[in-house]
PDB file of N, CA and C in Angstrom:
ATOM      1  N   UNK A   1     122.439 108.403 134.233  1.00  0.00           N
ATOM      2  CA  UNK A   1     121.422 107.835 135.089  1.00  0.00           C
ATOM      3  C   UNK A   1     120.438 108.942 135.473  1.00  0.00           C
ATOM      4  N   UNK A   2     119.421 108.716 135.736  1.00  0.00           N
ATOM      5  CA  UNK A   2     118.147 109.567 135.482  1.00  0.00           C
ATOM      6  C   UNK A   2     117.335 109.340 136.904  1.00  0.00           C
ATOM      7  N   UNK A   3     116.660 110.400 137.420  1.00  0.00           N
ATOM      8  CA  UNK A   3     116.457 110.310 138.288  1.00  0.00           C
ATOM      9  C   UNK A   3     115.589 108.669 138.385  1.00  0.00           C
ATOM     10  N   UNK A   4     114.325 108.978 137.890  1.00  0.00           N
ATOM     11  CA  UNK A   4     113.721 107.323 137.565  1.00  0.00           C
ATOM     12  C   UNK A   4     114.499 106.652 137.705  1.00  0.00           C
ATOM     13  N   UNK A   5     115.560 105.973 137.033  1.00  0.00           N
ATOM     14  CA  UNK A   5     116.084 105.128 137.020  1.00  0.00           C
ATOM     15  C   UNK A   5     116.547 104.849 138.421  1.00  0.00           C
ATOM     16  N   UNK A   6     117.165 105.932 139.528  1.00  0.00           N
ATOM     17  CA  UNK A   6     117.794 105.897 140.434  1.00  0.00           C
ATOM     18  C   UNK A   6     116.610 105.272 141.525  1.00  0.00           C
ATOM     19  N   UNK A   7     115.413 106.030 141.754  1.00  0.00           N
ATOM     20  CA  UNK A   7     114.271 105.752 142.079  1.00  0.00           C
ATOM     21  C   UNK A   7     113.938 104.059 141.972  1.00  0.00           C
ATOM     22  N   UNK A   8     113.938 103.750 140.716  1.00  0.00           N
ATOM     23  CA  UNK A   8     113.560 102.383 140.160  1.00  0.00           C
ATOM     24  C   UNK A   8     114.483 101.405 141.199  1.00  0.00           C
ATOM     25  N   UNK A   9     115.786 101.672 140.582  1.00  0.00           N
ATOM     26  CA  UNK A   9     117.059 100.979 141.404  1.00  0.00           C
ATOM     27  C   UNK A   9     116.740 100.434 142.807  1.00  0.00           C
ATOM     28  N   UNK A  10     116.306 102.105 143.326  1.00  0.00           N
ATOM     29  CA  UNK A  10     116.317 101.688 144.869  1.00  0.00           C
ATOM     30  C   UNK A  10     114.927 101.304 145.292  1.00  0.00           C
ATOM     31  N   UNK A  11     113.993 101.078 144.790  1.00  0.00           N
ATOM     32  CA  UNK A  11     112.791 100.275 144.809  1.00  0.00           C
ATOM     33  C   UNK A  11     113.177  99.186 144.724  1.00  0.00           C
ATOM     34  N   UNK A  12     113.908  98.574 143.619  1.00  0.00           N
ATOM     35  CA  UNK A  12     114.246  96.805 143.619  1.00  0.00           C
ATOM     36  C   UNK A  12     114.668  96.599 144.519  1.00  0.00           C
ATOM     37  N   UNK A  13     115.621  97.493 145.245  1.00  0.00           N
ATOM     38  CA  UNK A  13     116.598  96.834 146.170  1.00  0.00           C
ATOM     39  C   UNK A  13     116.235  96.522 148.009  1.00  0.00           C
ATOM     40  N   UNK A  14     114.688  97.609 147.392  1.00  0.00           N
ATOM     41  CA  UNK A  14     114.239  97.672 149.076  1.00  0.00           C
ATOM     42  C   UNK A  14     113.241  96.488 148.943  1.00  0.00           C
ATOM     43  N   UNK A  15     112.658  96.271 147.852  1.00  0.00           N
ATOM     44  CA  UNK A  15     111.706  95.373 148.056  1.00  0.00           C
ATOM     45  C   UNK A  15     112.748  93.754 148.214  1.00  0.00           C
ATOM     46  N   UNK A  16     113.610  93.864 147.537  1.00  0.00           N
ATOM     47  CA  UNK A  16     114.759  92.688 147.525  1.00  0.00           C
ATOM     48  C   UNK A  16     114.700  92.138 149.452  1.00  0.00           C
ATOM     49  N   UNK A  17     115.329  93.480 149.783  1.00  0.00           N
ATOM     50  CA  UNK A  17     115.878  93.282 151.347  1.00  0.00           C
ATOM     51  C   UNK A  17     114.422  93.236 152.101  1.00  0.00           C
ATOM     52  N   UNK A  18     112.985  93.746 151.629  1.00  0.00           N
ATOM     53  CA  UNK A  18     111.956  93.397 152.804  1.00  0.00           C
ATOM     54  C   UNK A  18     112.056  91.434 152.311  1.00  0.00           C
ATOM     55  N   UNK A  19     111.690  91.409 150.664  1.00  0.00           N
ATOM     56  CA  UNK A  19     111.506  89.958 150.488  1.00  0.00           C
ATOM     57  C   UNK A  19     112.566  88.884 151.270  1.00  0.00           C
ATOM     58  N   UNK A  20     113.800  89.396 151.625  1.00  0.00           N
ATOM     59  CA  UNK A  20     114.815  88.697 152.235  1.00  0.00           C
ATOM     60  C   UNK A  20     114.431  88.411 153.839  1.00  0.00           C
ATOM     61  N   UNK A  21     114.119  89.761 154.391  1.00  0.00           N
ATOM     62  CA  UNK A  21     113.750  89.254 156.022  1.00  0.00           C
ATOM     63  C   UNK A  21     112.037  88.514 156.271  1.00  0.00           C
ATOM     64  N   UNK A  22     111.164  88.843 154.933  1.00  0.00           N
ATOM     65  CA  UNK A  22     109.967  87.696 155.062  1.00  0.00           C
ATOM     66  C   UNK A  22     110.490  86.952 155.034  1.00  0.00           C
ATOM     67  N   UNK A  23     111.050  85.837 154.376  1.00  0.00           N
ATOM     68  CA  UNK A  23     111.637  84.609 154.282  1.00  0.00           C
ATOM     69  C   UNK A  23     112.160  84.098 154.900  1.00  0.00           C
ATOM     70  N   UNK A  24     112.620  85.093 155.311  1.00  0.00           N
ATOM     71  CA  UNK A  24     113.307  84.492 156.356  1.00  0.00           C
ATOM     72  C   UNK A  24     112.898  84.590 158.210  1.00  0.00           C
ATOM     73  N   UNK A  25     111.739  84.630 158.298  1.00  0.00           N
ATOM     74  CA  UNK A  25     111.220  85.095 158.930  1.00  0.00           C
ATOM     75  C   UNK A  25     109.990  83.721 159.172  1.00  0.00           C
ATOM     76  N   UNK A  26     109.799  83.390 157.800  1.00  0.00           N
ATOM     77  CA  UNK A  26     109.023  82.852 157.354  1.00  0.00           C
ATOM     78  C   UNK A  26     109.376  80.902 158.060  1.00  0.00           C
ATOM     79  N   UNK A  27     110.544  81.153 157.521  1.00  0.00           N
ATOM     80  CA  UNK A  27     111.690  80.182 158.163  1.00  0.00           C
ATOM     81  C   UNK A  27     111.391  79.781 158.954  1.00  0.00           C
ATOM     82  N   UNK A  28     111.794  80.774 159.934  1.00  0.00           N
ATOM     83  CA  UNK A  28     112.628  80.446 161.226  1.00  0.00           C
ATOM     84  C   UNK A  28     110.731  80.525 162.348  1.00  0.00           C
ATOM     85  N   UNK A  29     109.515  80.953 161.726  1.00  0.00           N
ATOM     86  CA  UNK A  29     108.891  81.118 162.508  1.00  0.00           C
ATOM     87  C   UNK A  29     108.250  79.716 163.061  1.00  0.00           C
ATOM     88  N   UNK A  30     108.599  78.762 162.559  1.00  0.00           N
ATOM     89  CA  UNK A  30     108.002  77.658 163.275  1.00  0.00           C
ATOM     90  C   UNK A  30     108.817  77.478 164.515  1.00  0.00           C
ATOM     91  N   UNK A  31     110.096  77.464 164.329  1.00  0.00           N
ATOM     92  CA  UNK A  31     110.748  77.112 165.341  1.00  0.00           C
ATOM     93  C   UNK A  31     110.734  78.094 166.362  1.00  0.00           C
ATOM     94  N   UNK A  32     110.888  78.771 166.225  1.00  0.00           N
ATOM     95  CA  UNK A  32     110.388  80.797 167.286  1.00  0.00           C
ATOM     96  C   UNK A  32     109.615  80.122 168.265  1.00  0.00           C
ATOM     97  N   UNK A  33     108.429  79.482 167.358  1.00  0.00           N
ATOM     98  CA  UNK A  33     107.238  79.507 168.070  1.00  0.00           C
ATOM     99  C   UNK A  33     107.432  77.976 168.933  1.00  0.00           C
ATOM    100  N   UNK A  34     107.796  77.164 168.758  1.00  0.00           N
ATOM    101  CA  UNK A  34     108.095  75.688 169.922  1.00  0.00           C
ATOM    102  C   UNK A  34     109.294  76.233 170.797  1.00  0.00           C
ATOM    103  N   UNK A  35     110.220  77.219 170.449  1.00  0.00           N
ATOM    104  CA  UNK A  35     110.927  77.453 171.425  1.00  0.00           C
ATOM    105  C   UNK A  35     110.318  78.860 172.742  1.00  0.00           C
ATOM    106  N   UNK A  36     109.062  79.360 172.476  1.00  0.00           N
ATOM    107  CA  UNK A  36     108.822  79.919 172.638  1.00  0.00           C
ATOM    108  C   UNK A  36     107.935  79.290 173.940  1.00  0.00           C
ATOM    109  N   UNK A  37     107.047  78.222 173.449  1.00  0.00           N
ATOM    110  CA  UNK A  37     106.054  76.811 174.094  1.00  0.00           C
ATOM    111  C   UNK A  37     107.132  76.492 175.230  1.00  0.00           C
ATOM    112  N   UNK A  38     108.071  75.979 174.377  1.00  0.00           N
ATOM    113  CA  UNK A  38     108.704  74.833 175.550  1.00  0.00           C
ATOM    114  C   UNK A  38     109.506  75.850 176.649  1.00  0.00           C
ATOM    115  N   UNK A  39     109.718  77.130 176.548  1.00  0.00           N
ATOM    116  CA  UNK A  39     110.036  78.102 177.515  1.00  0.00           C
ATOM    117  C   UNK A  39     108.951  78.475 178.657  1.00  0.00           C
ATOM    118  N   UNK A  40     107.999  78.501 177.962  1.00  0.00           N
ATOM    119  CA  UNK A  40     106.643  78.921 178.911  1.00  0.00           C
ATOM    120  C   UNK A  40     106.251  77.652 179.511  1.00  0.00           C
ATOM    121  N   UNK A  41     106.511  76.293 179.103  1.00  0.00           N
ATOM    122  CA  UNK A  41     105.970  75.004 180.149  1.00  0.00           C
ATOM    123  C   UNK A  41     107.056  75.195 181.123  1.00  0.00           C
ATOM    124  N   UNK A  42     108.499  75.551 180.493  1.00  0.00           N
ATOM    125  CA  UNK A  42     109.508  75.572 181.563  1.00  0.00           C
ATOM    126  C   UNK A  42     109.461  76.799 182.274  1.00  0.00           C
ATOM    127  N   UNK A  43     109.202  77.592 182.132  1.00  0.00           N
ATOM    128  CA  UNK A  43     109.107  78.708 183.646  1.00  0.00           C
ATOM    129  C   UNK A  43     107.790  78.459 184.274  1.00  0.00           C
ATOM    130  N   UNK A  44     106.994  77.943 183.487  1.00  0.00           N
ATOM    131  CA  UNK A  44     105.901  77.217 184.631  1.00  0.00           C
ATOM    132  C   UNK A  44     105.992  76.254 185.592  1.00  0.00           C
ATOM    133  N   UNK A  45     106.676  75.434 185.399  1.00  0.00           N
ATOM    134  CA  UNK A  45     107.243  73.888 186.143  1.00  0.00           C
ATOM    135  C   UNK A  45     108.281  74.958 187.152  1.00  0.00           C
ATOM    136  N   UNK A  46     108.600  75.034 186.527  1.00  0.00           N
ATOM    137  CA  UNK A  46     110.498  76.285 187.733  1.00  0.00           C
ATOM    138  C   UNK A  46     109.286  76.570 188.631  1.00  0.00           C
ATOM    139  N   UNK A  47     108.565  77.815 188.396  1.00  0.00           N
ATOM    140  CA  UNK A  47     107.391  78.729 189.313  1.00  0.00           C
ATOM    141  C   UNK A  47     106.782  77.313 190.407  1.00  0.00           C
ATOM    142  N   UNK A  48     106.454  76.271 189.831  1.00  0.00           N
ATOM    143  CA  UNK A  48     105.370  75.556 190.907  1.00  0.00           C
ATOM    144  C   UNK A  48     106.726  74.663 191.682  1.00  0.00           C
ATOM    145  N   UNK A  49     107.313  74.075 191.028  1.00  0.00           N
ATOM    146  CA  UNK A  49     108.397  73.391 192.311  1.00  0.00           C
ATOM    147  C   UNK A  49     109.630  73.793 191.786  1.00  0.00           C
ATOM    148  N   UNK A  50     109.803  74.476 193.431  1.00  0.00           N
ATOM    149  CA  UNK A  50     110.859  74.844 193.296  1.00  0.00           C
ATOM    150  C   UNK A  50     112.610  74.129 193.763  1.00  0.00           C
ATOM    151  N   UNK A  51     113.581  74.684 193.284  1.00  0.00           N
ATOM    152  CA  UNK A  51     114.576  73.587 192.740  1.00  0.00           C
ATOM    153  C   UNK A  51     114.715  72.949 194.691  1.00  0.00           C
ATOM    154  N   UNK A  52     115.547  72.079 194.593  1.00  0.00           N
ATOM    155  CA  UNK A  52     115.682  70.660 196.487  1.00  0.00           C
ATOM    156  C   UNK A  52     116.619  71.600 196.940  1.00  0.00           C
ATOM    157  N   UNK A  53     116.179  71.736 197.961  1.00  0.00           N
ATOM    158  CA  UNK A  53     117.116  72.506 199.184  1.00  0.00           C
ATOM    159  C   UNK A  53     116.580  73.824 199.227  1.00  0.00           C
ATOM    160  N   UNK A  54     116.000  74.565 198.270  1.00  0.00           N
ATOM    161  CA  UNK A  54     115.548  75.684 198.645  1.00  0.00           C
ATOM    162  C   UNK A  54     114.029  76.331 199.278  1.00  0.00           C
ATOM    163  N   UNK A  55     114.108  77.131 199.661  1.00  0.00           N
ATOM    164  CA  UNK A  55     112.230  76.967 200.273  1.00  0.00           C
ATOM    165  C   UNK A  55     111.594  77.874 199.840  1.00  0.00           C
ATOM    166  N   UNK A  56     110.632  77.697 199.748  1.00  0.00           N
ATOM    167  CA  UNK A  56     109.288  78.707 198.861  1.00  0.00           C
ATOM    168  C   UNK A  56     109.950  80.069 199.395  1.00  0.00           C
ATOM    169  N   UNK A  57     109.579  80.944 198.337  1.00  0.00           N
ATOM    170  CA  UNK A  57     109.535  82.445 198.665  1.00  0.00           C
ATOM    171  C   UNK A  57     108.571  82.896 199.803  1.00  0.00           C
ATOM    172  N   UNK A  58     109.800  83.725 200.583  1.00  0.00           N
ATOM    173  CA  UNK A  58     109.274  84.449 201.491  1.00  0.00           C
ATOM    174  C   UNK A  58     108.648  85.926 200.890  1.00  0.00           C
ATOM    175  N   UNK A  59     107.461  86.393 201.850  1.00  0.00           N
ATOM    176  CA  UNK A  59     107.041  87.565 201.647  1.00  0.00           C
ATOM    177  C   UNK A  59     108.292  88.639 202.082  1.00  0.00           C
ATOM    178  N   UNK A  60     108.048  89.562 201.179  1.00  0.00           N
ATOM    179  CA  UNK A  60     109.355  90.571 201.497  1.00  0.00           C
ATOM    180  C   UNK A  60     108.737  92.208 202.331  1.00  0.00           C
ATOM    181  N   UNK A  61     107.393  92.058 202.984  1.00  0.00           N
ATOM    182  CA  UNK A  61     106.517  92.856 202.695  1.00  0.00           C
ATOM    183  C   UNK A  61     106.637  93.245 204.575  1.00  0.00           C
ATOM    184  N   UNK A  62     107.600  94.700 205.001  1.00  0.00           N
ATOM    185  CA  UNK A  62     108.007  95.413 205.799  1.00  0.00           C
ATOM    186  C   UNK A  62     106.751  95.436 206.980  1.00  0.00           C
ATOM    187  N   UNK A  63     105.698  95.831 206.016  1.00  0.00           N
ATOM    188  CA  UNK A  63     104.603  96.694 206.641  1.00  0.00           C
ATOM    189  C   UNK A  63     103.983  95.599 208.071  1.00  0.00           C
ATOM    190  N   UNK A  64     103.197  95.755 209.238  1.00  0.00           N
ATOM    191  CA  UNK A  64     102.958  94.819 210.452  1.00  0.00           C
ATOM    192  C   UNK A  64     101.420  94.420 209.396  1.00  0.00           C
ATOM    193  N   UNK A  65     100.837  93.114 209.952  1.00  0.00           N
ATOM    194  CA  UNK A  65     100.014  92.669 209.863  1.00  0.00           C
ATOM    195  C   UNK A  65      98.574  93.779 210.414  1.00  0.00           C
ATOM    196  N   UNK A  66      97.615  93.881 209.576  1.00  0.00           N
ATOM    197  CA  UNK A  66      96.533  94.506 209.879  1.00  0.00           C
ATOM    198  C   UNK A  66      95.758  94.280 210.989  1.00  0.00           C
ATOM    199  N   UNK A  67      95.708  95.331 211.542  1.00  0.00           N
ATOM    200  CA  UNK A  67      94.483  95.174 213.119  1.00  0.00           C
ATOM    201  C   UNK A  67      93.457  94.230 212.455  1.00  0.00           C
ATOM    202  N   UNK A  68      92.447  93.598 213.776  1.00  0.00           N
ATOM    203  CA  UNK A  68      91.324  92.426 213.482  1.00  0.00           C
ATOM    204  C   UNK A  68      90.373  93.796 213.568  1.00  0.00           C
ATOM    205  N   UNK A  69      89.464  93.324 212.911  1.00  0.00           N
ATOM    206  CA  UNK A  69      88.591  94.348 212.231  1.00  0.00           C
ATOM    207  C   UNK A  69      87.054  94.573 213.788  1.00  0.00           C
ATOM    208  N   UNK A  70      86.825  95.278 213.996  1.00  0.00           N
ATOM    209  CA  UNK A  70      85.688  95.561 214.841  1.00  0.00           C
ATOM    210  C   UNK A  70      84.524  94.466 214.599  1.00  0.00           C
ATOM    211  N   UNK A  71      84.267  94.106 216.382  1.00  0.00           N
ATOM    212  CA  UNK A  71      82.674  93.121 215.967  1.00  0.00           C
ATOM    213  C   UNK A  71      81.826  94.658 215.483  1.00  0.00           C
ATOM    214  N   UNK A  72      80.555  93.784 214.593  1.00  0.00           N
ATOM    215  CA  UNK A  72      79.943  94.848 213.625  1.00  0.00           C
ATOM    216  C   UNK A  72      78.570  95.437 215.245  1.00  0.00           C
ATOM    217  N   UNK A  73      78.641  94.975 216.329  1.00  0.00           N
ATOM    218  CA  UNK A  73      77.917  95.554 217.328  1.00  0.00           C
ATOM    219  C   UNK A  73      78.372  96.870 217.910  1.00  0.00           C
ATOM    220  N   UNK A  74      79.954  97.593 217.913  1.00  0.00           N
ATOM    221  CA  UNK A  74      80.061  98.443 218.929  1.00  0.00           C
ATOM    222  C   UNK A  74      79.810  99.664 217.592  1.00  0.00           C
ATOM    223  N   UNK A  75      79.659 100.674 218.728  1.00  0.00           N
ATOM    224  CA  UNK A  75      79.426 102.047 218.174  1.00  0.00           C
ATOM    225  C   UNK A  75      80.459 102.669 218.458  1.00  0.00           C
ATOM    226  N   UNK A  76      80.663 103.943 217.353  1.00  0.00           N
ATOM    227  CA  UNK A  76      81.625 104.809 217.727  1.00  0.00           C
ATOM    228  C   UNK A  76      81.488 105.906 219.332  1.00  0.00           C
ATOM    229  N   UNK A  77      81.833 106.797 219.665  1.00  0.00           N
ATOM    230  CA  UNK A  77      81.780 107.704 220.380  1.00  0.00           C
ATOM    231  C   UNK A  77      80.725 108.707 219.834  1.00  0.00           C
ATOM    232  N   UNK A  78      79.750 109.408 220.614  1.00  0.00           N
ATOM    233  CA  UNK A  78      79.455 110.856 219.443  1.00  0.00           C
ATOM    234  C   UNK A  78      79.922 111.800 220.473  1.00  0.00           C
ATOM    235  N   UNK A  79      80.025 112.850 219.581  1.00  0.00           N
ATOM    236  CA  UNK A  79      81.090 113.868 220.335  1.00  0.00           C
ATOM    237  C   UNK A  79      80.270 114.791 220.861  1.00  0.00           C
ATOM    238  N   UNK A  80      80.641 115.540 221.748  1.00  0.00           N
ATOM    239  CA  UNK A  80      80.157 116.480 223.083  1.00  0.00           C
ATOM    240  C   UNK A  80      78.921 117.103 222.160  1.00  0.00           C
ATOM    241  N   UNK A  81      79.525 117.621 220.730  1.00  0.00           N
ATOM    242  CA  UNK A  81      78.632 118.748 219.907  1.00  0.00           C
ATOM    243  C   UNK A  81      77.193 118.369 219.765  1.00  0.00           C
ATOM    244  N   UNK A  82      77.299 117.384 219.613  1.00  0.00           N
ATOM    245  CA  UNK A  82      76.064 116.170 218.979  1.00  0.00           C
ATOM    246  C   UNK A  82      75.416 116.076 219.956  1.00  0.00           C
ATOM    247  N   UNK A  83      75.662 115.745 221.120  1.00  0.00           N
ATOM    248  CA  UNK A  83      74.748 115.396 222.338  1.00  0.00           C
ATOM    249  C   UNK A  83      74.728 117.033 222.818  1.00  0.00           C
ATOM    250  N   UNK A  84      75.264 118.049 222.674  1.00  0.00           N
ATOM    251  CA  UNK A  84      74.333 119.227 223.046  1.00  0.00           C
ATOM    252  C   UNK A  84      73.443 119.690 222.077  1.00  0.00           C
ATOM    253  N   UNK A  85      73.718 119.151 221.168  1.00  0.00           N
ATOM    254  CA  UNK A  85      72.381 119.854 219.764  1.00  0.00           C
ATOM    255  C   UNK A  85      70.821 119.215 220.610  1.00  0.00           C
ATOM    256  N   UNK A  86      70.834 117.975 221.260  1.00  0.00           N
ATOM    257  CA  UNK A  86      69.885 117.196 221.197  1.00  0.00           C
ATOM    258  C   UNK A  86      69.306 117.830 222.447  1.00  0.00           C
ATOM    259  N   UNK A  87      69.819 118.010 223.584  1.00  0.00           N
ATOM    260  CA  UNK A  87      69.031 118.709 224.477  1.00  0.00           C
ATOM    261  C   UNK A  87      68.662 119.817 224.585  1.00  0.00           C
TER     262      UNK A  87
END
């Protein structure tokens, strides 16, 4: 057996085993793909109602609710420095 030959050999055999998982691949991809659909309508339906007896998710979120934000009329303070520059 010759190198070629050995070469040759294992060329048939790789192209054998890619042609085996196309096919099969080829197969099975319709069905992949509706089981794939009917998973994503079903964790969508789960997500919007959720299963009897249990109650919507609570926020898990530690932090206190944010101060109410300033009416846009008051001013800050200016500091001592500022009002002696001016006189």
């Amino acid at each position: 057996m010759t190198v070629g030959s050995a070469f040759r050999s294992g060329l048939r055999g790789f192209v054998t085993a890619v042609t085996a998982v196309l096919i099969f691949i080829g197969l099975t991809a319709p069905f992949l793909a509706l089981l794939v659909i009917v998973g994503l309508v079903a964790f969508a339906l789960r997500r919007r109602w959720p299963a009897p007896g249990r109650s919507a998710p609570r926020s898990r979120s530690v932090a206190p609710p944010h101060p109410p934000a300033p009416a846009g009329d008051q001013r800050t303070i200016e500091h001592d420095s500022a009002d002696a520059v001016r006189r």
